[in-house]
N, C-alpha and C. Protein backbone atom coordinates (compact mmCIF):
# COMPACT_ATOMS: atom_id res chain seq x y z
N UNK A 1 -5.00 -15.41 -165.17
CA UNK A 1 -5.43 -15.85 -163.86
C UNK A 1 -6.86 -15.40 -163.67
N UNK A 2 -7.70 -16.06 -163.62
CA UNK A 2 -9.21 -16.08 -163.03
C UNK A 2 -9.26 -15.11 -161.25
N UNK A 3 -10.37 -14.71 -161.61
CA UNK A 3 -10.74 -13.71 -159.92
C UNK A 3 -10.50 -15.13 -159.21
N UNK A 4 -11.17 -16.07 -159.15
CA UNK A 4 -10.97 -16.64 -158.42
C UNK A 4 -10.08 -17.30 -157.64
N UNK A 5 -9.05 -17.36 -158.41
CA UNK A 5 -7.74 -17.64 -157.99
C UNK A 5 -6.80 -16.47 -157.44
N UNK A 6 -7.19 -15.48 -157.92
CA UNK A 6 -6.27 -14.22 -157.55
C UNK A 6 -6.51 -13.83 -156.33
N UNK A 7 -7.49 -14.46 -155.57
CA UNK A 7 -7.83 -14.06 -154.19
C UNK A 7 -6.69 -15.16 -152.87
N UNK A 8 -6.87 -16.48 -153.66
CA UNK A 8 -6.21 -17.43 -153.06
C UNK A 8 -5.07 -17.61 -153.64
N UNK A 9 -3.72 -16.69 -154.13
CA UNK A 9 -2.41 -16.31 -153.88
C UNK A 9 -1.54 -15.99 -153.06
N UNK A 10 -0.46 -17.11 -152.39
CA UNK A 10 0.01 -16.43 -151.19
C UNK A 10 0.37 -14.80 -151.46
N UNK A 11 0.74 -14.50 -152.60
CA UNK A 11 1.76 -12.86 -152.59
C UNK A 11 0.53 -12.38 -152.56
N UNK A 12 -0.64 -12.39 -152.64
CA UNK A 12 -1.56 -11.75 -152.52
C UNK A 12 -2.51 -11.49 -150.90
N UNK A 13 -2.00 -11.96 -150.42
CA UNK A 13 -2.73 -12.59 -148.94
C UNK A 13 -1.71 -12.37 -147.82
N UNK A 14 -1.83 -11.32 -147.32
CA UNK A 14 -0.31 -11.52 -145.85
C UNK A 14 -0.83 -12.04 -145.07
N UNK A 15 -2.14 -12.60 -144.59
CA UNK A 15 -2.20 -13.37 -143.63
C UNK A 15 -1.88 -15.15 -144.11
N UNK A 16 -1.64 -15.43 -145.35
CA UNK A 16 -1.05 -16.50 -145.72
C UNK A 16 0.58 -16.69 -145.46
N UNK A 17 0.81 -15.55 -145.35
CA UNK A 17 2.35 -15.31 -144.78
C UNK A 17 2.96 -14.95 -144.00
N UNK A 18 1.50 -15.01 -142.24
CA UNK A 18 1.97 -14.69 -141.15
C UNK A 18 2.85 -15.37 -140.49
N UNK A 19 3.49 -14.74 -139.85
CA UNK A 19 4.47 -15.18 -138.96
C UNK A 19 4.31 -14.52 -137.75
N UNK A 20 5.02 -15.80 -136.58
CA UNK A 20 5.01 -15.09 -135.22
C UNK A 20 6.76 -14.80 -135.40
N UNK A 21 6.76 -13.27 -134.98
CA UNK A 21 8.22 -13.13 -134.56
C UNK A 21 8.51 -12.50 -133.24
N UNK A 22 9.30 -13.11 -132.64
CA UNK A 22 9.69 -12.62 -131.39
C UNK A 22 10.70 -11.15 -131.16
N UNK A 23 10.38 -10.53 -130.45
CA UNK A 23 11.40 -9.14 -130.64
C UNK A 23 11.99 -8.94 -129.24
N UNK A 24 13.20 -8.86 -129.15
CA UNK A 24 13.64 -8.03 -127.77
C UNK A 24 14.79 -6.89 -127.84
N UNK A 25 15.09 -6.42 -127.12
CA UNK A 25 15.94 -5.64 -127.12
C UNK A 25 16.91 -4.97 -125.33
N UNK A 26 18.00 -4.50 -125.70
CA UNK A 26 18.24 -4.09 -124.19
C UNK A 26 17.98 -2.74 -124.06
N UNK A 27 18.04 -2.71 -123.12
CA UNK A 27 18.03 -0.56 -122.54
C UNK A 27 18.37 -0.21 -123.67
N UNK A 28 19.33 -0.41 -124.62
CA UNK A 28 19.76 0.87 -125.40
C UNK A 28 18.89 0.60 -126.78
N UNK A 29 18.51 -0.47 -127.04
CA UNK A 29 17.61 -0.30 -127.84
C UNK A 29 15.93 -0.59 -128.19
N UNK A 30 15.81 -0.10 -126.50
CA UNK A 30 14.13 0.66 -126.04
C UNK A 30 13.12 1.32 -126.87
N UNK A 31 13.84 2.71 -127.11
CA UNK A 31 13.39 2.97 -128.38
C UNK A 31 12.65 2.83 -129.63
N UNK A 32 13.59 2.03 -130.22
CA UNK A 32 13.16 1.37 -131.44
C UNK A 32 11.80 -0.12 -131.34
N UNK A 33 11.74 -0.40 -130.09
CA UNK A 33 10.83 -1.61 -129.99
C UNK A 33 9.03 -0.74 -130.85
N UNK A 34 8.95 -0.12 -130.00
CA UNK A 34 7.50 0.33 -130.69
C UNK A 34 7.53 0.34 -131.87
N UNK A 35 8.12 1.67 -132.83
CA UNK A 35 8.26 1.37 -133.97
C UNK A 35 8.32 0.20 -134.96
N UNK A 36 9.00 -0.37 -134.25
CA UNK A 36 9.30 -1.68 -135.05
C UNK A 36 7.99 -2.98 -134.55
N UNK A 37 7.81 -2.85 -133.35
CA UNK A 37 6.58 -4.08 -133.47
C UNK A 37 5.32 -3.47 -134.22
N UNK A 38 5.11 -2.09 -134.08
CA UNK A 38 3.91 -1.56 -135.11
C UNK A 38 4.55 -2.02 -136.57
N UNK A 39 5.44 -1.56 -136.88
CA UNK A 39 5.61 -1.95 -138.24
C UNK A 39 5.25 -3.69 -138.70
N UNK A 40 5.92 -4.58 -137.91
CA UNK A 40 6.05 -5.72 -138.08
C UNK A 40 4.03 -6.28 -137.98
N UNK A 41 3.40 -5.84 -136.84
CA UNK A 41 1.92 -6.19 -136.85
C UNK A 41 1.35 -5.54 -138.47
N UNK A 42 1.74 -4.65 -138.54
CA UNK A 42 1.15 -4.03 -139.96
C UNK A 42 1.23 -4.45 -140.91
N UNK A 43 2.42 -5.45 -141.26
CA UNK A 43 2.54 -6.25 -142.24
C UNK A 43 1.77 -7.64 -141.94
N UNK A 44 0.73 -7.80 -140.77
CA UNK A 44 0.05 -8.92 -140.23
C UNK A 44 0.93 -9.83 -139.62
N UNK A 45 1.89 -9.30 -139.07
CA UNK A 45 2.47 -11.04 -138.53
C UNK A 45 1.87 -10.99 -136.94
N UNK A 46 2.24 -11.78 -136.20
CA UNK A 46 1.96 -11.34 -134.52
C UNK A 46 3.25 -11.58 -133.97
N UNK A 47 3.15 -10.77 -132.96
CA UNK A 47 4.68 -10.06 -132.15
C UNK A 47 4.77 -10.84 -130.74
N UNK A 48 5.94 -11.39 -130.68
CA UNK A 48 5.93 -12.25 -129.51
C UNK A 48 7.00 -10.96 -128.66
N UNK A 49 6.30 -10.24 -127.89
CA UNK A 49 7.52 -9.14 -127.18
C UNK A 49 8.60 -9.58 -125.92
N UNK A 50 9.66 -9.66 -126.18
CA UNK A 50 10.18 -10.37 -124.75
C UNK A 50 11.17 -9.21 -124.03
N UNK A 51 10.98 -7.94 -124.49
CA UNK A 51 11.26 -6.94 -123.51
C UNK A 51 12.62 -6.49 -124.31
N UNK A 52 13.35 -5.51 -123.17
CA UNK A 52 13.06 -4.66 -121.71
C UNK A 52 12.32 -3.72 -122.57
N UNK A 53 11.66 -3.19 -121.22
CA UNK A 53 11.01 -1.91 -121.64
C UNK A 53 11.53 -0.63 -120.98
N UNK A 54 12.16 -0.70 -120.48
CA UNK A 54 12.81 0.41 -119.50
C UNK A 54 14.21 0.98 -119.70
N UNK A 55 14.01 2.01 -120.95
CA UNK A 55 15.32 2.37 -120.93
C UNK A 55 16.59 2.84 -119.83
N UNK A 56 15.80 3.08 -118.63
CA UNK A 56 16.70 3.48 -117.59
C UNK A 56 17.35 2.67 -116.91
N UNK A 57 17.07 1.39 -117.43
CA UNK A 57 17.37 0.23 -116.44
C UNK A 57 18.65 -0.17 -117.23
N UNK A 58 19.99 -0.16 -117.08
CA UNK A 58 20.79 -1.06 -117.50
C UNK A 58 21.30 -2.80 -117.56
N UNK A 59 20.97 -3.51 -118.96
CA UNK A 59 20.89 -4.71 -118.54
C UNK A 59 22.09 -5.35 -119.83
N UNK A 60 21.92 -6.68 -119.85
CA UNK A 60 22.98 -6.83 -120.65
C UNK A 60 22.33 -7.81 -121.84
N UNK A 61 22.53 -7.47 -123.15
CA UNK A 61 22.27 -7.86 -124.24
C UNK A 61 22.38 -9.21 -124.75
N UNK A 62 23.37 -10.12 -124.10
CA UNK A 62 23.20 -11.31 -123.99
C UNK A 62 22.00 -12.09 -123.35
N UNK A 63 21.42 -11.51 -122.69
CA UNK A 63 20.01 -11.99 -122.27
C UNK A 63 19.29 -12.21 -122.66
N UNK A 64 18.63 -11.04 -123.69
CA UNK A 64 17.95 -10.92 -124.48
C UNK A 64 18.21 -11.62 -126.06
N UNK A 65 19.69 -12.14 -126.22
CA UNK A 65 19.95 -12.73 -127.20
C UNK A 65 19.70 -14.60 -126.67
N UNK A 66 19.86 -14.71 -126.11
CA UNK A 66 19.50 -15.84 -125.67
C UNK A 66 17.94 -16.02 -125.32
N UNK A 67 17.10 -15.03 -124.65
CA UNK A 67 15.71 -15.03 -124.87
C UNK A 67 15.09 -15.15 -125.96
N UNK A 68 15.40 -14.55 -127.21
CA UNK A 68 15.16 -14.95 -128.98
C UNK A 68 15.24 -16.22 -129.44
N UNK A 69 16.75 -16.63 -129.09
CA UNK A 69 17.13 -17.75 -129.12
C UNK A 69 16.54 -19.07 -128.65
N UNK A 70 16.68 -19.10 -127.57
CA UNK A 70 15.64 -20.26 -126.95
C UNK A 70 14.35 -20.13 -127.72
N UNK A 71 13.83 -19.32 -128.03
CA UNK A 71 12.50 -18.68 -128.22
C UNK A 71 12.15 -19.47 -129.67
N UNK A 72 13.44 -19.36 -130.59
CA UNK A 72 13.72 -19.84 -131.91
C UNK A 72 13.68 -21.33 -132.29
N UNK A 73 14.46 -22.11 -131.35
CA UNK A 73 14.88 -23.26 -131.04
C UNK A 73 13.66 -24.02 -130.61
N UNK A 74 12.99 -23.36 -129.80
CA UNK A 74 11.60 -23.97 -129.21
C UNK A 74 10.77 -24.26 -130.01
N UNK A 75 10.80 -23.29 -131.25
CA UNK A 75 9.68 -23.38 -132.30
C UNK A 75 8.90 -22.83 -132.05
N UNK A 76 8.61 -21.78 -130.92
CA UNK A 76 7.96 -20.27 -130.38
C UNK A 76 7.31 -19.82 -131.03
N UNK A 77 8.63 -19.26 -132.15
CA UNK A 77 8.09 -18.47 -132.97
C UNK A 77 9.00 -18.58 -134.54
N UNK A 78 8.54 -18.06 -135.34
CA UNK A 78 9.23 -18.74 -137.06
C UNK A 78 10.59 -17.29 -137.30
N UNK A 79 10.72 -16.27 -136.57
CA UNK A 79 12.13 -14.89 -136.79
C UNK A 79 11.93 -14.45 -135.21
N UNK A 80 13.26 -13.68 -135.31
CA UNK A 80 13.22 -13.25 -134.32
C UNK A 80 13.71 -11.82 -134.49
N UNK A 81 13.59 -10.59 -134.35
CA UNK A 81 14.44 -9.17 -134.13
C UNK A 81 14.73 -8.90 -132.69
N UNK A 82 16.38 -8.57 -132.71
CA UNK A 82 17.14 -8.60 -131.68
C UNK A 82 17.87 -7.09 -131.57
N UNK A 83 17.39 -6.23 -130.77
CA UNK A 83 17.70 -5.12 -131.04
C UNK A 83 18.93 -4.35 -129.80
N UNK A 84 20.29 -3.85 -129.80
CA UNK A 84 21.25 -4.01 -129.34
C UNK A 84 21.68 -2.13 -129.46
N UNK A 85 22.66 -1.28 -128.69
CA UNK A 85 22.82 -0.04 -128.68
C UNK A 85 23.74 -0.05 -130.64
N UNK A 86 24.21 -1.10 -130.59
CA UNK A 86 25.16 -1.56 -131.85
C UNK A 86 24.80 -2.37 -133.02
N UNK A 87 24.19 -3.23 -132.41
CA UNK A 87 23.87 -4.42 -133.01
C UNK A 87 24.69 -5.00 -133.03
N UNK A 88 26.14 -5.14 -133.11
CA UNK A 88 27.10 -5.75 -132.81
C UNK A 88 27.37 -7.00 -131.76
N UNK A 89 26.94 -6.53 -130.74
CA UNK A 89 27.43 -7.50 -129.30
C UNK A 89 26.03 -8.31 -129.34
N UNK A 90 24.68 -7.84 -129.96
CA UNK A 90 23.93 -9.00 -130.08
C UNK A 90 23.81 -9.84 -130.93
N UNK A 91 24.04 -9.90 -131.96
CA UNK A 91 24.39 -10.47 -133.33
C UNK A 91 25.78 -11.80 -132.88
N UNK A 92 26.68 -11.29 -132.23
CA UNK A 92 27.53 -12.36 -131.84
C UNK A 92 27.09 -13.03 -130.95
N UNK A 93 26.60 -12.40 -129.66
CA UNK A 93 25.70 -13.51 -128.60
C UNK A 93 24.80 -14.55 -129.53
N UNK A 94 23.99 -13.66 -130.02
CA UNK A 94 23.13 -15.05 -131.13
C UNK A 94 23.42 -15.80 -132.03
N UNK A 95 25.03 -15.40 -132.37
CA UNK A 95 25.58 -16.60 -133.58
C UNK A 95 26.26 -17.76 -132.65
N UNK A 96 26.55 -17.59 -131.48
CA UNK A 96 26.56 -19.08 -130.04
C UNK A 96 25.95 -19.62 -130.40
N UNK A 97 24.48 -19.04 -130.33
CA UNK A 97 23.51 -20.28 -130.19
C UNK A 97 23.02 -21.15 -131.37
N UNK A 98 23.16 -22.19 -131.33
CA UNK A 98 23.18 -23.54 -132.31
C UNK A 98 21.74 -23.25 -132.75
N UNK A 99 22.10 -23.25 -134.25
CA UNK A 99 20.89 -22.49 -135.68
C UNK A 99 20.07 -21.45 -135.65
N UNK A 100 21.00 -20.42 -134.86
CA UNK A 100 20.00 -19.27 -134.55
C UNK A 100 21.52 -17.96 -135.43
N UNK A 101 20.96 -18.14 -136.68
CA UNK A 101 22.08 -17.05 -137.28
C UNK A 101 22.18 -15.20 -137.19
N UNK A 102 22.58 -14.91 -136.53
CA UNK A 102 22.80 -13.32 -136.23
C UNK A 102 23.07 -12.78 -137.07
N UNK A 103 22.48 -11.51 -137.51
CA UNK A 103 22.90 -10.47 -138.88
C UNK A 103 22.45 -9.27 -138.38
């Protein structure tokens, strides 16, 4: 492979492999949002944040799974991280929604 080409390689280039991903989470998993959108910008993608930010506030995780969701469906954004006290109860809210697969 020539220099010249080795510059214009996607595996070589993360901004050839940005992505917007959307992140939310409920009260219980507040926490982890920073961490994880620094991580995710660092690998160059851009962070679509759709909350909560307030761990004191109790809210319910289906919200926020459906905020991803729509978010997905819209064509928003190309992933989404959905962050839950379990991960459990959000992962099923988001396997409802039609081509939005929860893991």
């Amino acid at each position: 492979m020539s220099a010249s080409t080795a510059n214009t390689n996607p595996i070589n280039s993360v901004q050839s492999n940005s992505m917007r991903i959307a992140i939310a989470a409920d009260h219980a998993g507040v926490p982890l949002m920073d961490p994880i959108i620094a991580q995710v910008r660092s690998l160059g993608h851009e962070v679509l944040d759709l909350g909560t930010h307030d761990p004191t506030q109790p809210d319910d995780y289906p919200d926020y799974a459906r905020a991803i969701g729509e978010t997905l469906q819209a064509g928003r954004c190309d992933r989404g991280i959905l962050i839950c006290g379990s991960g459990v109860g959000a992962a099923i809210a988001a396997n409802k929604m039609i081509g939005i697969p929860g893991r």
